[in-house]
Protein backbone atom coordinates (compact mmCIF):
# COMPACT_ATOMS: atom_id res chain seq x y z
CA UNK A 1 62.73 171.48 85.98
CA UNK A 2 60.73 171.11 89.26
CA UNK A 3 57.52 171.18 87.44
CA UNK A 4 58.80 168.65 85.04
CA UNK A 5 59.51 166.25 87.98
CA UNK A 6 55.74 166.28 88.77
CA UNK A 7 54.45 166.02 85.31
CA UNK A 8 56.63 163.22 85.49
CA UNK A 9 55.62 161.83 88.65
CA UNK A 10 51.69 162.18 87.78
CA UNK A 11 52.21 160.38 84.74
CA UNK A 12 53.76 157.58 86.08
CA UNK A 13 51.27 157.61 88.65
CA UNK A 14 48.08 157.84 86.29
CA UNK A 15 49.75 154.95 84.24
CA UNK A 16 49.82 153.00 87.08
CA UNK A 17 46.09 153.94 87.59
CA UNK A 18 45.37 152.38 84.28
CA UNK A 19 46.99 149.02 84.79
CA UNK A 20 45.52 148.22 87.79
CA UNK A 21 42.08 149.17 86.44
CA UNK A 22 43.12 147.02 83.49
CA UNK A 23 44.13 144.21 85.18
CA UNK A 24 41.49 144.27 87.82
CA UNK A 25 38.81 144.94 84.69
CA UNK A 26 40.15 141.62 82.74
CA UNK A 27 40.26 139.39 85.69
CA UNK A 28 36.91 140.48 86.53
CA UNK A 29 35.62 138.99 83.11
CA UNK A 30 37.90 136.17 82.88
CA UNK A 31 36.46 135.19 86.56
CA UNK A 32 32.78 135.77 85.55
CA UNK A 33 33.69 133.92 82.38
CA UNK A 34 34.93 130.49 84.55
CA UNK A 35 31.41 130.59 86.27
CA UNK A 36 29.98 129.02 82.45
CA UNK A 37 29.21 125.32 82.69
CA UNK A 38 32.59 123.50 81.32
CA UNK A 39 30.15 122.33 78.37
CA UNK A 40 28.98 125.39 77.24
CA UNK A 41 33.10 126.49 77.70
CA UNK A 42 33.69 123.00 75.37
CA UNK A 43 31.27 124.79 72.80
CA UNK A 44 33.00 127.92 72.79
CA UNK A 45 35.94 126.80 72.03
CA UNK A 46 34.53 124.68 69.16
CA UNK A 47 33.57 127.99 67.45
CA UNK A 48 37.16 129.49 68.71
CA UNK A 49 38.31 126.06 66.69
CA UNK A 50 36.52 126.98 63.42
CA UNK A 51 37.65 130.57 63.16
CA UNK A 52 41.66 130.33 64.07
CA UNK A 53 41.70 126.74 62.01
CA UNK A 54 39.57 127.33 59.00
CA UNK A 55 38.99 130.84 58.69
CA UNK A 56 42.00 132.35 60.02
CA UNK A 57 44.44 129.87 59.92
CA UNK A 58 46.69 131.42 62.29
CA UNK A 59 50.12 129.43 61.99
CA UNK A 60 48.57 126.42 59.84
CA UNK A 61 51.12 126.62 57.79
CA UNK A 62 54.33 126.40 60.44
CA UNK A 63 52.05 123.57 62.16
CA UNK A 64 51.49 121.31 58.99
CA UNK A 65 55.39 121.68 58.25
CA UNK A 66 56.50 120.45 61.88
CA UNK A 67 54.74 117.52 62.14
CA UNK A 68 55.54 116.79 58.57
CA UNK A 69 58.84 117.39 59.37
CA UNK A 70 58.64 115.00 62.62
CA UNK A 71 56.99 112.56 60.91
CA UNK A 72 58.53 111.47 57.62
CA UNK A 73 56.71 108.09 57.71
CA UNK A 74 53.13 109.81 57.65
CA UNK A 75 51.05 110.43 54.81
CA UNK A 76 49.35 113.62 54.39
CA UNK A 77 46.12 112.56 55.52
CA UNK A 78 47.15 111.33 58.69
CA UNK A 79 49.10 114.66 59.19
CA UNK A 80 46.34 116.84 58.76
CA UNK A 81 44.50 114.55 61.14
CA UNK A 82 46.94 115.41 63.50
CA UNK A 83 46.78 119.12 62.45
CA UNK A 84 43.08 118.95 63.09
CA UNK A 85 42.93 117.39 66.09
CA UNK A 86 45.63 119.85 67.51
CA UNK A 87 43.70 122.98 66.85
CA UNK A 88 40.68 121.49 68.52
CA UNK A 89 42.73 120.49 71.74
CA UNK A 90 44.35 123.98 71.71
CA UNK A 91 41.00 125.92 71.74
CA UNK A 92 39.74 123.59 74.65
CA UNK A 93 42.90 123.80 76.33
CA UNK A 94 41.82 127.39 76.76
CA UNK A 95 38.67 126.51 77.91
CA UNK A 96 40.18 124.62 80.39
CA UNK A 97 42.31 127.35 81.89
CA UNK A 98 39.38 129.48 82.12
CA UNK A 99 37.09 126.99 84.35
CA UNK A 100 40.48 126.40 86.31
CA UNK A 101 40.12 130.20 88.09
CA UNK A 102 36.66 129.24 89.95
CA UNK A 103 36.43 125.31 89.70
CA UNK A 104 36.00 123.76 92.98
CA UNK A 105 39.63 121.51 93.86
CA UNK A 106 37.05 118.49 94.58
CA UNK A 107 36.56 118.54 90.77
CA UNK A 108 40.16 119.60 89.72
CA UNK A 109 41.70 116.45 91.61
CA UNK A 110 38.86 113.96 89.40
CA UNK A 111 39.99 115.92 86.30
CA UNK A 112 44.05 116.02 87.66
CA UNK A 113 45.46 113.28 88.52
CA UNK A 114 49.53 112.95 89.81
CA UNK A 115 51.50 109.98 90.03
CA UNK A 116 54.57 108.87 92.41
CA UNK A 117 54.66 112.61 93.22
CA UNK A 118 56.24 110.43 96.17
CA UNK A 119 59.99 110.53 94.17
CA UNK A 120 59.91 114.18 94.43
CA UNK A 121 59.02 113.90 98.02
CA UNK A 122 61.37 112.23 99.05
CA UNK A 123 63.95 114.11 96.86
CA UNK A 124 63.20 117.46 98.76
CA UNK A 125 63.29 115.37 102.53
CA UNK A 126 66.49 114.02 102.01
CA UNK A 127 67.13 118.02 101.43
CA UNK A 128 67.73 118.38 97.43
CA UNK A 129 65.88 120.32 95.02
CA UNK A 130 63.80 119.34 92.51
CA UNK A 131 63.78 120.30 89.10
CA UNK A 132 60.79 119.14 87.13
CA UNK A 133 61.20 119.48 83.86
CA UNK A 134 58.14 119.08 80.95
CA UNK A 135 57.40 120.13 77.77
CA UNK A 136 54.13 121.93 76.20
CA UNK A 137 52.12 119.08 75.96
CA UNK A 138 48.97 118.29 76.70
CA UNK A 139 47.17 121.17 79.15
CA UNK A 140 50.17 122.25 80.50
CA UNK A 141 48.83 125.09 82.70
CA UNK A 142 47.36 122.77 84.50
CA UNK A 143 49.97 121.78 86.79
CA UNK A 144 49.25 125.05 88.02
CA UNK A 145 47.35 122.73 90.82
CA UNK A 146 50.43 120.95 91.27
CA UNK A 147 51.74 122.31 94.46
CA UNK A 148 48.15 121.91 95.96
CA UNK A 149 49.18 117.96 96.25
CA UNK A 150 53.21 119.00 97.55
CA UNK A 151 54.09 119.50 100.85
CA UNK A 152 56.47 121.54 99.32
CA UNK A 153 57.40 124.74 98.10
CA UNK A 154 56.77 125.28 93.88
CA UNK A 155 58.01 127.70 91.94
CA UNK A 156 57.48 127.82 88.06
CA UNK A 157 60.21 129.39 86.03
CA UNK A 158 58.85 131.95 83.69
CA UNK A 159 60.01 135.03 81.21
CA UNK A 160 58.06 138.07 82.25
CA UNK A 161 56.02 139.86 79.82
CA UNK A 162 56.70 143.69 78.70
CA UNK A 163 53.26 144.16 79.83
CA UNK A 164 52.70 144.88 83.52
CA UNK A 165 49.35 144.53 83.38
CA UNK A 166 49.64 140.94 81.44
CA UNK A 167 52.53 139.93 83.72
CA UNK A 168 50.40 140.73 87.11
CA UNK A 169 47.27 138.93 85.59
CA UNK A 170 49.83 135.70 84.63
CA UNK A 171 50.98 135.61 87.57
CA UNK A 172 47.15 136.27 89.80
CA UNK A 173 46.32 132.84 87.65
CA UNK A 174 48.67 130.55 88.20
CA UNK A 175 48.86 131.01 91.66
CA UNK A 176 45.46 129.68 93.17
CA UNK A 177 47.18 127.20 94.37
CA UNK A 178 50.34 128.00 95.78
CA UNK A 179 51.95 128.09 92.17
CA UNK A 180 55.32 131.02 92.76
CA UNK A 181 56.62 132.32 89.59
CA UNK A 182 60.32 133.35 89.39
CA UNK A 183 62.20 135.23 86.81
CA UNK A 184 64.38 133.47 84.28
CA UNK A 185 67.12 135.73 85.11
CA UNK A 186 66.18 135.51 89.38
CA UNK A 187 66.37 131.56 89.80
CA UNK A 188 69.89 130.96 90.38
CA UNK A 189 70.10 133.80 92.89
CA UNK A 190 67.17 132.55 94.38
CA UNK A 191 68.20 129.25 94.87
CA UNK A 192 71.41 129.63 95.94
CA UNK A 193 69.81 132.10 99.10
CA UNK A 194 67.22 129.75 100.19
CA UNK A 195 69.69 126.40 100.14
CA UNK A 196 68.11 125.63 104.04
CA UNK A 197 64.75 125.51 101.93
CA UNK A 198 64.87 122.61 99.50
CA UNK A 199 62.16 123.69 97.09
CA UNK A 200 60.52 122.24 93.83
CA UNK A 201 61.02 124.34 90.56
CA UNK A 202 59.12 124.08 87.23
CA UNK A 203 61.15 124.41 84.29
CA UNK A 204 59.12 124.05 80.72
CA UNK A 205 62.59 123.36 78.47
CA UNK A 206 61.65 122.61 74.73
CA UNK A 207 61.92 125.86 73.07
CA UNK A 208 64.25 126.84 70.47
CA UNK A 209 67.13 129.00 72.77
CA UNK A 210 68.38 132.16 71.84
CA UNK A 211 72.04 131.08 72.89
CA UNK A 212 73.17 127.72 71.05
CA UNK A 213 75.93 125.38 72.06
CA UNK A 214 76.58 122.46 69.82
CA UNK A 215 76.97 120.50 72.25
CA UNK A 216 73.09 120.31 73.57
CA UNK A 217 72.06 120.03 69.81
CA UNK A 218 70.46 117.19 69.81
CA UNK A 219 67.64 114.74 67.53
CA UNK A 220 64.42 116.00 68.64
CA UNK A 221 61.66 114.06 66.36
CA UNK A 222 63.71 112.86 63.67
CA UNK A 223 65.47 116.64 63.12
CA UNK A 224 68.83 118.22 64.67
CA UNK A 225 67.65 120.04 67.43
CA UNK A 226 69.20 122.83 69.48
CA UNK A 227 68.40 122.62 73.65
CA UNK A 228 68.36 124.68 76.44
CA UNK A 229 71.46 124.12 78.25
CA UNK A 230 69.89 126.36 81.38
CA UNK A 231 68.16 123.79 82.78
CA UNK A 232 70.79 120.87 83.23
CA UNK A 233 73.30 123.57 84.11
CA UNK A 234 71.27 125.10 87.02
CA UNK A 235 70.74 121.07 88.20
CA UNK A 236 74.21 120.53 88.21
CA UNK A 237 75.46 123.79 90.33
CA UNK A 238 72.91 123.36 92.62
CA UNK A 239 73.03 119.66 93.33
CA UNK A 240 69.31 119.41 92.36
CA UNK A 241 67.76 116.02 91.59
CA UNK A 242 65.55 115.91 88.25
CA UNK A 243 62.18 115.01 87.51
CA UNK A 244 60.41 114.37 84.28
CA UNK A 245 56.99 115.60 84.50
CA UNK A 246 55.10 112.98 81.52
CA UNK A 247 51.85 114.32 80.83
CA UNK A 248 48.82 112.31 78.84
CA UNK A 249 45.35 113.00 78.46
CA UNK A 250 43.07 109.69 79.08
CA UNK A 251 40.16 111.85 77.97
CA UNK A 252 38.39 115.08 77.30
CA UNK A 253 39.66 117.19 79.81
CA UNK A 254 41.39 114.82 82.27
CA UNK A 255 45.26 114.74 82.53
CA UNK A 256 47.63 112.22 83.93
CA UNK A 257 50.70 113.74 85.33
CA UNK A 258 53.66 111.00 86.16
CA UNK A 259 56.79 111.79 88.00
CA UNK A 260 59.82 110.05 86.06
CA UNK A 261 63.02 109.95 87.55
CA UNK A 262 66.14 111.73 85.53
CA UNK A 263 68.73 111.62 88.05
CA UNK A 264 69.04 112.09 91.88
CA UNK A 265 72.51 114.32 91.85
CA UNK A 266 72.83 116.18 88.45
CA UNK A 267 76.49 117.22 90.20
CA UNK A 268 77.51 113.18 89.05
CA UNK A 269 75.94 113.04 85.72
CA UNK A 270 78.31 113.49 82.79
CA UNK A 271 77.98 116.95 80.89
CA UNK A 272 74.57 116.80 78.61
CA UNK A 273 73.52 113.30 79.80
CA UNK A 274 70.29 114.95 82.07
CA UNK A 275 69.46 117.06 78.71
CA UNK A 276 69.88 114.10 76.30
CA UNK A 277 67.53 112.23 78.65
CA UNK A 278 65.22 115.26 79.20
CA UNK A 279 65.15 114.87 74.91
CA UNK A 280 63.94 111.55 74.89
CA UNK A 281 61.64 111.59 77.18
CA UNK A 282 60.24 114.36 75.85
CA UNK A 283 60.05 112.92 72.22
CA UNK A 284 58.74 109.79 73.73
CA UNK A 285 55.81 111.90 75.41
CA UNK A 286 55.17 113.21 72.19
CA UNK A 287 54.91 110.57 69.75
CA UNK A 288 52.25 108.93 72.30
CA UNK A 289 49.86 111.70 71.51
CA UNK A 290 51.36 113.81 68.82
CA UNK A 291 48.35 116.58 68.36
CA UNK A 292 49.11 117.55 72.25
CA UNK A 293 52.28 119.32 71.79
CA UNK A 294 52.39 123.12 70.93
CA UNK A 295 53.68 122.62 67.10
CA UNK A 296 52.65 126.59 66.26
CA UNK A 297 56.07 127.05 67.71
CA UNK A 298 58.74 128.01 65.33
CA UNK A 299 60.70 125.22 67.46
CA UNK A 300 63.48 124.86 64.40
CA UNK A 301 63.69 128.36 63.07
CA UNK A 302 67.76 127.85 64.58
């Protein structure tokens, strides 16, 4: 039994080995990688382009029937315009992120540029938290600079992945600069212990959720749409104020993030009135550049 306790115990040890060699090996290339000029990036993700959209065609299907879907007015033509044009943002999105682990911040605040960040300020002075909600549109990942520009604490609210190694390299790149990540299932706890330390917290909402309640269904780009009721319910029990985080892209890799005000005490706000808000903002973030959201989403499988 003894001896099975070691094998055991050198096991877990040598698979620990391997992950940190793993993840140590992969950030390794993914740093090297950022060190490419951001044109010859651009032209790497042009060929990523061709192969997933016209060779692979990962998810062209599921993409073509969402925006249809969202937009019944649209003839096909335009749609697969906007089909088009999404696959070629998505590959440079990645392009993007890549650059984003070595670029200097003197270039990241000319390429990132953040708007009456001074609501949330004085949201978290006046001793509230802030929950800034978004969706996935436009570069997302790169508010990932975000708390570089707060005075503030910023924590992004994520799922962890299976994979340690993944999960310890997701969270190495988001945090250059000052981005925390915090469990789903740790953000209530967390924010209920550090009440003397009014912090900001990054909530991406527009998934489909595995729980539904009818009463955050919702119409979400011309369908019935079920919500996340998480968010607005962790607002309201911790007397948070919430932000709107409206994301455009004026150009090729330059992104306008403006802070839009939800509510300053979700604790007042009738039940689902910050998620029917968070819903139209959202859809009207979307319509103004539809080929920036993530539409390879199964968003209405529910």
């Amino acid at each position: 039994m003894y001896t099975g306790f070691q094998t055991g115990i050198q096991a877990l040890k040598m698979k620990q080995t391997l992950q940190v060699f793993g993840y140590r090996s992969v950030y390794g290339l993914i740093y090297v990688a950022s060190m490419i000029p951001m044109s010859a990036l651009y032209s790497m993700a042009s060929f990523a382009y061709s192969l997933v959209y016209k060779v692979i065609g990962y998810r062209k299907a599921i993409v073509i029937q969402n925006i249809a879907r969202s937009f019944p007015e649209m003839r096909y033509n335009e749609i697969c315009g906007i089909v088009k044009k999404f696959y070629v943002s998505f590959a440079d999105y990645f392009a993007e992120i890549i650059k984003s682990v070595s670029v200097p911040v003197e270039i990241l605040e000319k390429r990132i540029v953040f708007e009456n960040l001074e609501l949330i300020d004085r949201h978290v002075n006046e001793g509230r938290n802030v929950i800034a909600c978004l969706g996935h549109c436009g570069n997302w990942e790169m508010l990932n600079f975000m708390p570089y520009k707060l005075d503030h604490p910023m924590y992004a609210v994520y799922k962890p992945l299976r994979f340690g190694m993944m999960n310890r390299l997701m969270i190495k790149l988001r945090g250059r600069f000052g981005m925390k990540l915090i469990p789903d299932r740790s953000v209530i706890r967390h924010m209920i212990t550090q009440k003397s330390s009014p912090s900001v917290y990054l909530f991406l909402a527009d998934q489909c959720p595995r729980i539904t309640e009818d009463k955050f269904k919702f119409e979400l780009l011309n369908q019935q749409t079920y919500v996340f009721s998480g968010m607005e319910k962790l607002a309201r029990a911790s007397h948070s104020a919430v932000v709107y985080l409206h994301i455009t892209q004026p150009s090729k890799g330059h992104y306008t993030v403006r802070c839009v005000p939800v509510c300053e005490a979700a604790e007042l706000a009738k039940e689902t009135a910050i998620t029917k808000q968070y819903v139209d903002l959202l859809t009207e973030n979307i319509k103004e550049a539809p080929y920036g959201w993530l539409w390879t989403h199964k968003r209405w499988k529910r």
